[in-house]
C-alpha atoms as a PDB file:
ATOM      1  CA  UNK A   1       0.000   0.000   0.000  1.00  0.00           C
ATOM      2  CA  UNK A   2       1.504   3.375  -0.662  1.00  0.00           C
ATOM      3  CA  UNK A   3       1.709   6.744   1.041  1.00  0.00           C
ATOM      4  CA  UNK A   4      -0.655   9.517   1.193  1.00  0.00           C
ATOM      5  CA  UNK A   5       1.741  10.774  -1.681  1.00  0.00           C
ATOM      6  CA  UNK A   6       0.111   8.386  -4.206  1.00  0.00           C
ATOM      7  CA  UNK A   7       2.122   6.703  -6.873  1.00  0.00           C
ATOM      8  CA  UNK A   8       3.823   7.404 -10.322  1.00  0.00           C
ATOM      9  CA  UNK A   9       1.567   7.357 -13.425  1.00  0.00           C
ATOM     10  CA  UNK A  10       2.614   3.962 -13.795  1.00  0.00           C
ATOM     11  CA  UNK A  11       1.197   2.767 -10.043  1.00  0.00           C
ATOM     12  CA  UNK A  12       4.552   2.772  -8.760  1.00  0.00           C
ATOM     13  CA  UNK A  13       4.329   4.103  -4.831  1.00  0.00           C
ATOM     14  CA  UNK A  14       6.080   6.622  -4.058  1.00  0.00           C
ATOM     15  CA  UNK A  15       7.123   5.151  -0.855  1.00  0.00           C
ATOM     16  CA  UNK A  16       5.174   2.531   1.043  1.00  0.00           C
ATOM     17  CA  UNK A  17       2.451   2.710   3.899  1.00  0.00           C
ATOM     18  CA  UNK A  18       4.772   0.648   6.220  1.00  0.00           C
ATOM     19  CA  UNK A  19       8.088  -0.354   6.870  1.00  0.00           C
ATOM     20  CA  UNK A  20       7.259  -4.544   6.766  1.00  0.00           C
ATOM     21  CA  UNK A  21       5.789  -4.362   2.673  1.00  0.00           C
ATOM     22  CA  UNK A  22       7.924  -4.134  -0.230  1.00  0.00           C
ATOM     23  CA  UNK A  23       7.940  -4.121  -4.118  1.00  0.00           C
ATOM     24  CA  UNK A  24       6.778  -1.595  -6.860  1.00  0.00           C
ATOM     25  CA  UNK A  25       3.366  -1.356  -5.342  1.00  0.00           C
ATOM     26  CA  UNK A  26       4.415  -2.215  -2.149  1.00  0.00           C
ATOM     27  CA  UNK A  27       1.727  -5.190  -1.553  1.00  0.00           C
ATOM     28  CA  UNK A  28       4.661  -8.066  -0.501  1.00  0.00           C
ATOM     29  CA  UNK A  29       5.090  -8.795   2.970  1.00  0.00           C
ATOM     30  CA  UNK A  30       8.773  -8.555   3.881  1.00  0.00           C
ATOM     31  CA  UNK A  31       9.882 -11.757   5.692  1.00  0.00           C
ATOM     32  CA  UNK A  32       8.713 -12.663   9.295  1.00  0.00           C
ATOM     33  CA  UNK A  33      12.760 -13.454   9.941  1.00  0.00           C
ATOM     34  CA  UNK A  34      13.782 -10.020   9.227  1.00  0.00           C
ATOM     35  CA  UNK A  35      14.287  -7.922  12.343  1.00  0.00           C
ATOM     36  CA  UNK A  36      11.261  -6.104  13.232  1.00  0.00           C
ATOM     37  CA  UNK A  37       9.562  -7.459   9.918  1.00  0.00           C
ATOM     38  CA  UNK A  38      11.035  -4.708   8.058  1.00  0.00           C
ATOM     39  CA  UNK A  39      12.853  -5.101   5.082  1.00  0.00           C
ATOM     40  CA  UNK A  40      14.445  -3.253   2.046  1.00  0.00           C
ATOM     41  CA  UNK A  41      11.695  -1.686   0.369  1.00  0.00           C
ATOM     42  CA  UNK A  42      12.651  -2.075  -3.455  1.00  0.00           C
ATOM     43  CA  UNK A  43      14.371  -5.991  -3.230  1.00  0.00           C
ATOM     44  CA  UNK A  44      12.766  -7.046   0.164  1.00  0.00           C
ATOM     45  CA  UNK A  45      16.411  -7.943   1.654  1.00  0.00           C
ATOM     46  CA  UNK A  46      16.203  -7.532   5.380  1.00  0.00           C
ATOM     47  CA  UNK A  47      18.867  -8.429   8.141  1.00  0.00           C
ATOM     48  CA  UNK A  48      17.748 -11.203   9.096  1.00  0.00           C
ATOM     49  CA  UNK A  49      17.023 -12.106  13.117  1.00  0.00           C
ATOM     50  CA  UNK A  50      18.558 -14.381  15.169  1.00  0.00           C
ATOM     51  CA  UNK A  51      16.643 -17.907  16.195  1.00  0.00           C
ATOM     52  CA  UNK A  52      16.182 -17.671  20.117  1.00  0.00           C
ATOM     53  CA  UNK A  53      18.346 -21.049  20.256  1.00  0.00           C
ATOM     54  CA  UNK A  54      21.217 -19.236  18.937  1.00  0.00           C
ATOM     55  CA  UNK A  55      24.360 -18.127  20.832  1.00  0.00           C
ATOM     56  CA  UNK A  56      24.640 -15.572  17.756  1.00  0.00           C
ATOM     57  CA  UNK A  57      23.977 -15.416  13.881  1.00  0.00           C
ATOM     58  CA  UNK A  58      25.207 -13.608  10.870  1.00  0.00           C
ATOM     59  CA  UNK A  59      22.596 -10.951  10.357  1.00  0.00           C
ATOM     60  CA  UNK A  60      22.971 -11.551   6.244  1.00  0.00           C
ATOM     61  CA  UNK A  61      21.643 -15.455   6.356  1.00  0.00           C
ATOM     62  CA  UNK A  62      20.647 -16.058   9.802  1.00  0.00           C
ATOM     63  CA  UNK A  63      22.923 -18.740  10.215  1.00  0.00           C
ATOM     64  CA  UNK A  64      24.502 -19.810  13.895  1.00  0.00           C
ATOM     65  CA  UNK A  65      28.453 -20.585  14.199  1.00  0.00           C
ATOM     66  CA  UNK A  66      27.255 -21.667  17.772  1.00  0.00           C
ATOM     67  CA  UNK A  67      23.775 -23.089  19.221  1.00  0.00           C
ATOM     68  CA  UNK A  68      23.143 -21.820  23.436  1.00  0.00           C
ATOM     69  CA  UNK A  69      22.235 -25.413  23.806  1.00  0.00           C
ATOM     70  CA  UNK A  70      24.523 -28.686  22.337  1.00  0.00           C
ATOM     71  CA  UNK A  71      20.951 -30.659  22.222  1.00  0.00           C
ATOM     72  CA  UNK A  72      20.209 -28.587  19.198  1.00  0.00           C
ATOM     73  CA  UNK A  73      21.816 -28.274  15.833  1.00  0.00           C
ATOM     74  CA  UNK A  74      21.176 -26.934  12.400  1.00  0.00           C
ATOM     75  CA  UNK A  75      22.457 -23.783  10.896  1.00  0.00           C
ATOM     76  CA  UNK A  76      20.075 -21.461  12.709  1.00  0.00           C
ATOM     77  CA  UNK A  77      19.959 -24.253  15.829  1.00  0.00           C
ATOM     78  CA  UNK A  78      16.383 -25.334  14.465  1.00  0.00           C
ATOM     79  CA  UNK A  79      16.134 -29.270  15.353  1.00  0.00           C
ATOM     80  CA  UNK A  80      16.829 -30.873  18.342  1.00  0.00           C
ATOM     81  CA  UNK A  81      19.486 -33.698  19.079  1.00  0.00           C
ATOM     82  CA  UNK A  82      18.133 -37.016  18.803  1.00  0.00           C
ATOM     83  CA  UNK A  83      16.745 -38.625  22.136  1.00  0.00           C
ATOM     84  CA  UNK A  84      18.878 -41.539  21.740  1.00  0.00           C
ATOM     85  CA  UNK A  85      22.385 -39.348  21.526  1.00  0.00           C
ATOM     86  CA  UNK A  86      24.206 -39.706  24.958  1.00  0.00           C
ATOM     87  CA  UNK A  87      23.528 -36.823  26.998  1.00  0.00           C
ATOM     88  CA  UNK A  88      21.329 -35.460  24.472  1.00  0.00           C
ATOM     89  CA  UNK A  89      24.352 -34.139  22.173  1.00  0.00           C
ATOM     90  CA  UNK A  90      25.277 -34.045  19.025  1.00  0.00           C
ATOM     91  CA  UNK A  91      27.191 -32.372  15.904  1.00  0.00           C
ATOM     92  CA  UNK A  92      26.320 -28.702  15.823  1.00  0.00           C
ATOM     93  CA  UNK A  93      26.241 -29.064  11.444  1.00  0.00           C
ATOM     94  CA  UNK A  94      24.647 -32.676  10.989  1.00  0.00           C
ATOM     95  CA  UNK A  95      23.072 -33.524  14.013  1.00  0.00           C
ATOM     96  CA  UNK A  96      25.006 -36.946  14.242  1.00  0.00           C
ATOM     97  CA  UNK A  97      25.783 -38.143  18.031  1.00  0.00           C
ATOM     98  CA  UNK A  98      28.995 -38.395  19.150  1.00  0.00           C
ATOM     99  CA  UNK A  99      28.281 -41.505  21.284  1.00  0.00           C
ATOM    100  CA  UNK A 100      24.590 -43.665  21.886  1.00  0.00           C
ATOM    101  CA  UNK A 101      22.384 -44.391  25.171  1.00  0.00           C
ATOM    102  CA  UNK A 102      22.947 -47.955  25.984  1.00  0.00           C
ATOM    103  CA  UNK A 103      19.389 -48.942  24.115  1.00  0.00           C
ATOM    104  CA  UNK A 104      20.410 -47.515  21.081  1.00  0.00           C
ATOM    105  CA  UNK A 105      22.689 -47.056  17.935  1.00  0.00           C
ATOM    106  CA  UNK A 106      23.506 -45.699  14.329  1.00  0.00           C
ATOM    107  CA  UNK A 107      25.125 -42.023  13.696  1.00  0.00           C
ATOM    108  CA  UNK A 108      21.858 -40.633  14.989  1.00  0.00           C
ATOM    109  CA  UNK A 109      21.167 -43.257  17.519  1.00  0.00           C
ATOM    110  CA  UNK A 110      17.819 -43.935  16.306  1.00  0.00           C
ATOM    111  CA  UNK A 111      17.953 -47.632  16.171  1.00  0.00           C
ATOM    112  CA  UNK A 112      17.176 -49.874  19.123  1.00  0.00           C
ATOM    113  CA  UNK A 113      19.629 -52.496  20.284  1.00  0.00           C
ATOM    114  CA  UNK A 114      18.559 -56.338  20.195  1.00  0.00           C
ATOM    115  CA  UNK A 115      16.494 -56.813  23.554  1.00  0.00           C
ATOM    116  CA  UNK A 116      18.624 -59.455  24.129  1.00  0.00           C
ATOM    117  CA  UNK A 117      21.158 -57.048  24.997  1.00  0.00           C
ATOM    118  CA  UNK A 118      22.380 -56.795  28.301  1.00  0.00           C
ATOM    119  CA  UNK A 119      22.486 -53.264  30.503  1.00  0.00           C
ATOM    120  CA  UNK A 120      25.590 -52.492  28.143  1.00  0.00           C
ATOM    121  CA  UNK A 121      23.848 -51.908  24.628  1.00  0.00           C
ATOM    122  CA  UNK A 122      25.415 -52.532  21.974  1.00  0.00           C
ATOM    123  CA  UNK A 123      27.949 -51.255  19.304  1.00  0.00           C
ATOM    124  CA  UNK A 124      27.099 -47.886  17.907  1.00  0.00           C
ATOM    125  CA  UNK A 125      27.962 -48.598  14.223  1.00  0.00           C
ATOM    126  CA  UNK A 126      27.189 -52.000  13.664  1.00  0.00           C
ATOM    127  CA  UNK A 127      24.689 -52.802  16.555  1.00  0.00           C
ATOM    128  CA  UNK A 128      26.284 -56.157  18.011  1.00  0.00           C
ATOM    129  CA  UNK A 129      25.101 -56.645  21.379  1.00  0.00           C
ATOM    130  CA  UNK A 130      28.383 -56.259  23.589  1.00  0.00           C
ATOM    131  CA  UNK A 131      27.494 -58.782  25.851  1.00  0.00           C
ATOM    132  CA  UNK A 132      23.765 -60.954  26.155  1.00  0.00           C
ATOM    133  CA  UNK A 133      21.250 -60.654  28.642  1.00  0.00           C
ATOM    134  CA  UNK A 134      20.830 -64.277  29.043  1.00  0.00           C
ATOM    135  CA  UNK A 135      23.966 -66.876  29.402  1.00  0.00           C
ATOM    136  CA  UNK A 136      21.943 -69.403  26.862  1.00  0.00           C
ATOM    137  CA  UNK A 137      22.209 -66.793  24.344  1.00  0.00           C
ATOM    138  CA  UNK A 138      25.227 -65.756  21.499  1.00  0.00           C
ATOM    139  CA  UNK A 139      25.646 -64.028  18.235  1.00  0.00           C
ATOM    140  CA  UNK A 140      25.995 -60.452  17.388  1.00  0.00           C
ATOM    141  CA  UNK A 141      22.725 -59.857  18.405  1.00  0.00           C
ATOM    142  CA  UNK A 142      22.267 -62.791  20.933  1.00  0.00           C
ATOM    143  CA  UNK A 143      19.405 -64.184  19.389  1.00  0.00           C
ATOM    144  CA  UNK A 144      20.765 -67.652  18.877  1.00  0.00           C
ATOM    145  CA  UNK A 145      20.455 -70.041  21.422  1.00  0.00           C
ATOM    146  CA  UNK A 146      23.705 -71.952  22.930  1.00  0.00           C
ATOM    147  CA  UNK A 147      24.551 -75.596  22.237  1.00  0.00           C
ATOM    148  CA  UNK A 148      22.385 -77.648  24.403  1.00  0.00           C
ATOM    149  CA  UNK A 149      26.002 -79.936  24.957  1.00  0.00           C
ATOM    150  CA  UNK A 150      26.719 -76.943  26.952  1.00  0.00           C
ATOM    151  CA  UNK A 151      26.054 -77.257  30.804  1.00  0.00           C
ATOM    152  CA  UNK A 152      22.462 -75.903  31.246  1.00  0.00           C
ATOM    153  CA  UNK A 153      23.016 -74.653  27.922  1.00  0.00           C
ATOM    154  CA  UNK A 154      25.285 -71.383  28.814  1.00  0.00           C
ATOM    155  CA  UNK A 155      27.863 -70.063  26.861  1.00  0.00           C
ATOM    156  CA  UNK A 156      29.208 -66.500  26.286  1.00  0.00           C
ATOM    157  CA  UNK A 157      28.258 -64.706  23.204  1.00  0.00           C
ATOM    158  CA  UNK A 158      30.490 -66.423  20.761  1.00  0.00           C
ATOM    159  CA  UNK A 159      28.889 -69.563  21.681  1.00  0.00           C
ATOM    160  CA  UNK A 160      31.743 -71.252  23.995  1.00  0.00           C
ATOM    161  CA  UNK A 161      30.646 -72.960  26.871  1.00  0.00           C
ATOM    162  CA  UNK A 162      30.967 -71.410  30.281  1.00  0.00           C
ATOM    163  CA  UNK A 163      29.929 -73.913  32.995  1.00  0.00           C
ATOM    164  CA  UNK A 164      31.519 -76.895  31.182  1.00  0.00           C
ATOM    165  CA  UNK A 165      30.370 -79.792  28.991  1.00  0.00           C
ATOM    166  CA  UNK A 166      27.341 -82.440  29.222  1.00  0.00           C
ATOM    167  CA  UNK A 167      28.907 -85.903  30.252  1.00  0.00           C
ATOM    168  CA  UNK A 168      31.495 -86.943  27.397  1.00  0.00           C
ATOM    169  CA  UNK A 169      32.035 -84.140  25.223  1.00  0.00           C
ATOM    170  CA  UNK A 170      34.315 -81.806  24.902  1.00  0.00           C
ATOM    171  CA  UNK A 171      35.908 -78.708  23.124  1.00  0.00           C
ATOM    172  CA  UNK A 172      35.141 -74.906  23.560  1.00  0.00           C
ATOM    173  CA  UNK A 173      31.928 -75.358  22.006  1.00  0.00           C
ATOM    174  CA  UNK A 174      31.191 -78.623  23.488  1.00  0.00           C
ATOM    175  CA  UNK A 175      31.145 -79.855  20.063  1.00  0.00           C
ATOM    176  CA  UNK A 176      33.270 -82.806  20.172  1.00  0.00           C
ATOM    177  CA  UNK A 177      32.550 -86.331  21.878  1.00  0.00           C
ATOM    178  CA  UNK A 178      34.679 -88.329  23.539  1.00  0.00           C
ATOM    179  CA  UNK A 179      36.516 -91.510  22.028  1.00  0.00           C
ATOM    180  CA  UNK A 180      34.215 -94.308  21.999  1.00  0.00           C
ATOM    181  CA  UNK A 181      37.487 -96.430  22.835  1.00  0.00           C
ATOM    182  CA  UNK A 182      37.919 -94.313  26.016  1.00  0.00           C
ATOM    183  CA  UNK A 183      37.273 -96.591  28.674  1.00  0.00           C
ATOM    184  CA  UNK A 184      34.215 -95.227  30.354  1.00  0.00           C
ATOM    185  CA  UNK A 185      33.093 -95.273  34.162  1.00  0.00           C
ATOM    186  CA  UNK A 186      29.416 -95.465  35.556  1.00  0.00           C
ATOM    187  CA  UNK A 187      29.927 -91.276  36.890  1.00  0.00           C
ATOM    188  CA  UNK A 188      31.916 -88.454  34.914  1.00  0.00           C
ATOM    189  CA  UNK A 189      33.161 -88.109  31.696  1.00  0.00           C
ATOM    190  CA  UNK A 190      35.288 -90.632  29.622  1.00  0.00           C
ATOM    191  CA  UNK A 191      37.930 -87.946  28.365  1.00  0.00           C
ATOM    192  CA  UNK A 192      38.717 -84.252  29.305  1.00  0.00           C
ATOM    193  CA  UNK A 193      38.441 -81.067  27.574  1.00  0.00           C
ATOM    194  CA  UNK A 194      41.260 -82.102  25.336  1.00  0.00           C
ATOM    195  CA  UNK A 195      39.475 -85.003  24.211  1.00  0.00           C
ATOM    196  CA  UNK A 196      42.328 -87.443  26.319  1.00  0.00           C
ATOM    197  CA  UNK A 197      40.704 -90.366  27.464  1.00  0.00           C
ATOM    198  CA  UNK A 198      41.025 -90.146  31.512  1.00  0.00           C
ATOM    199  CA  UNK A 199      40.686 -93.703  32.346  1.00  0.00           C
ATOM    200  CA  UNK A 200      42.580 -95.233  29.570  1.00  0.00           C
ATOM    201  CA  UNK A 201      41.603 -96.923  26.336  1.00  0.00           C
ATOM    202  CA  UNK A 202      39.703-100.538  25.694  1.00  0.00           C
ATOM    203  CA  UNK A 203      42.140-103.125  24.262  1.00  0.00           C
ATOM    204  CA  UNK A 204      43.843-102.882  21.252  1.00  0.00           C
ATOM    205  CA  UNK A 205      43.495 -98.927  21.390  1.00  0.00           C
ATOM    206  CA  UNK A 206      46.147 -96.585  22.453  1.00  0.00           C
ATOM    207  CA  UNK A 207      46.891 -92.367  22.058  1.00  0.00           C
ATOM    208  CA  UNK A 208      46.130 -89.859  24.277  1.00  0.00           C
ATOM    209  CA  UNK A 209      42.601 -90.219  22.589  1.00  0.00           C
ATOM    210  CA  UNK A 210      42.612 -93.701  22.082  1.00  0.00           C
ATOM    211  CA  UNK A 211      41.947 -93.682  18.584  1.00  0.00           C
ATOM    212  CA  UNK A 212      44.960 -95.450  17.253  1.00  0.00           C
ATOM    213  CA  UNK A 213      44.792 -99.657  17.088  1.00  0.00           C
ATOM    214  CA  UNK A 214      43.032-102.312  15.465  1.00  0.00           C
ATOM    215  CA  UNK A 215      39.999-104.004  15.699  1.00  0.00           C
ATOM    216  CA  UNK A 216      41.604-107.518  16.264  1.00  0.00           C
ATOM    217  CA  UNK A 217      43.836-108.782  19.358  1.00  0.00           C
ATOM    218  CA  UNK A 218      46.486-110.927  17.786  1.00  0.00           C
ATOM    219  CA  UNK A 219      46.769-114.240  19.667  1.00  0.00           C
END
């Protein structure tokens, strides 16, 4: 809207009604970030204001070089860190966390760790549970269950078995059985966690393992 002073032949104001319109008629709102709404009245450029969240901004593009808070980020502090960052912070330019809540992971810590987790979480990048909630659980996200030649089937998360083996295997994994040449007693196991028979071998067998012999006794 112009002036009292009316406009050029051609309906260009003379100057405009108020400070916060712009253009050759003056009927174009100047932009709600420039301070005080008002803007330059030919080409509508305004300095622009500050966001509240910033510590300052560059009064040409708005833009912050430093947010009051580190749980926002953007270049005029507009979004908020992701809840799953630790502490609630993140990079000031891409809102990426520098570090996960135990429940989560990814660069914005958005995804949720395997519920088999334990109270440790997991990795940020790659999600692997860093330890399982349950002993009868391994893999990278502990949802495969351990060997059931494990005692009570518990093993750590790469699947070797922590209270020992079921009567007469053997190995890390408890994946190996005993010698059937190992001499075998009505209690405990016939070799140890070696696979060396503990009570000997049956005839014609010999080793540490007992599997070295024949099947016949010569006479």
């Amino acid at each position: 809207m112009c002036t009292d002073l009316g406009c050029h032949h051609n309906g260009t104001c003379y100057n405009c009604f108020s400070s916060n319109v712009y253009g050759l008629n003056c009927n174009i709102l100047c932009s709600s970030l420039c301070i005080n709404d008002t803007c330059d009245r030919w080409t509508g450029k305004c300095p622009l204001r500050c966001n509240s969240r910033c510590e300052t901004c560059d009064s040409s593009t708005g833009k912050c070089p430093q947010c009051k808070q580190s749980s926002n980020y953007g270049d005029r502090c507009q979004y908020y860190c992701s809840s799953g960052c630790l502490n609630l912070t993140c990079n000031h330019t891409s809102g990426e966390c520098f570090a996960c809540s135990n429940s989560y992971f990814g660069s914005f810590c958005n995804m949720s760790c395997s519920s088999a987790c334990s109270s440790s979480g997991c990795d940020m990048e790659s999600g692997k549970c860093h330890s399982c909630l349950n002993q009868t659980s391994l893999g990278d996200i502990c949802d495969t269950p351990c060997s059931d030649t494990c005692i009570n089937s518990q093993c750590d998360r790469n699947g070797e078995c922590t209270s020992g083996c079921i009567t007469n295997h053997y190995g890390p994994k408890c994946e190996f059985i005993c010698s059937e040449n190992c001499i075998a007693t009505m209690i405990g196991h016939r070799c140890d966690n070696h696979g060396r028979c503990l009570n000997g071998c049956t005839p014609v067998y010999t080793g540490e393992d007992c599997r070295t012999g024949s099947n016949t006794i010569n006479t």
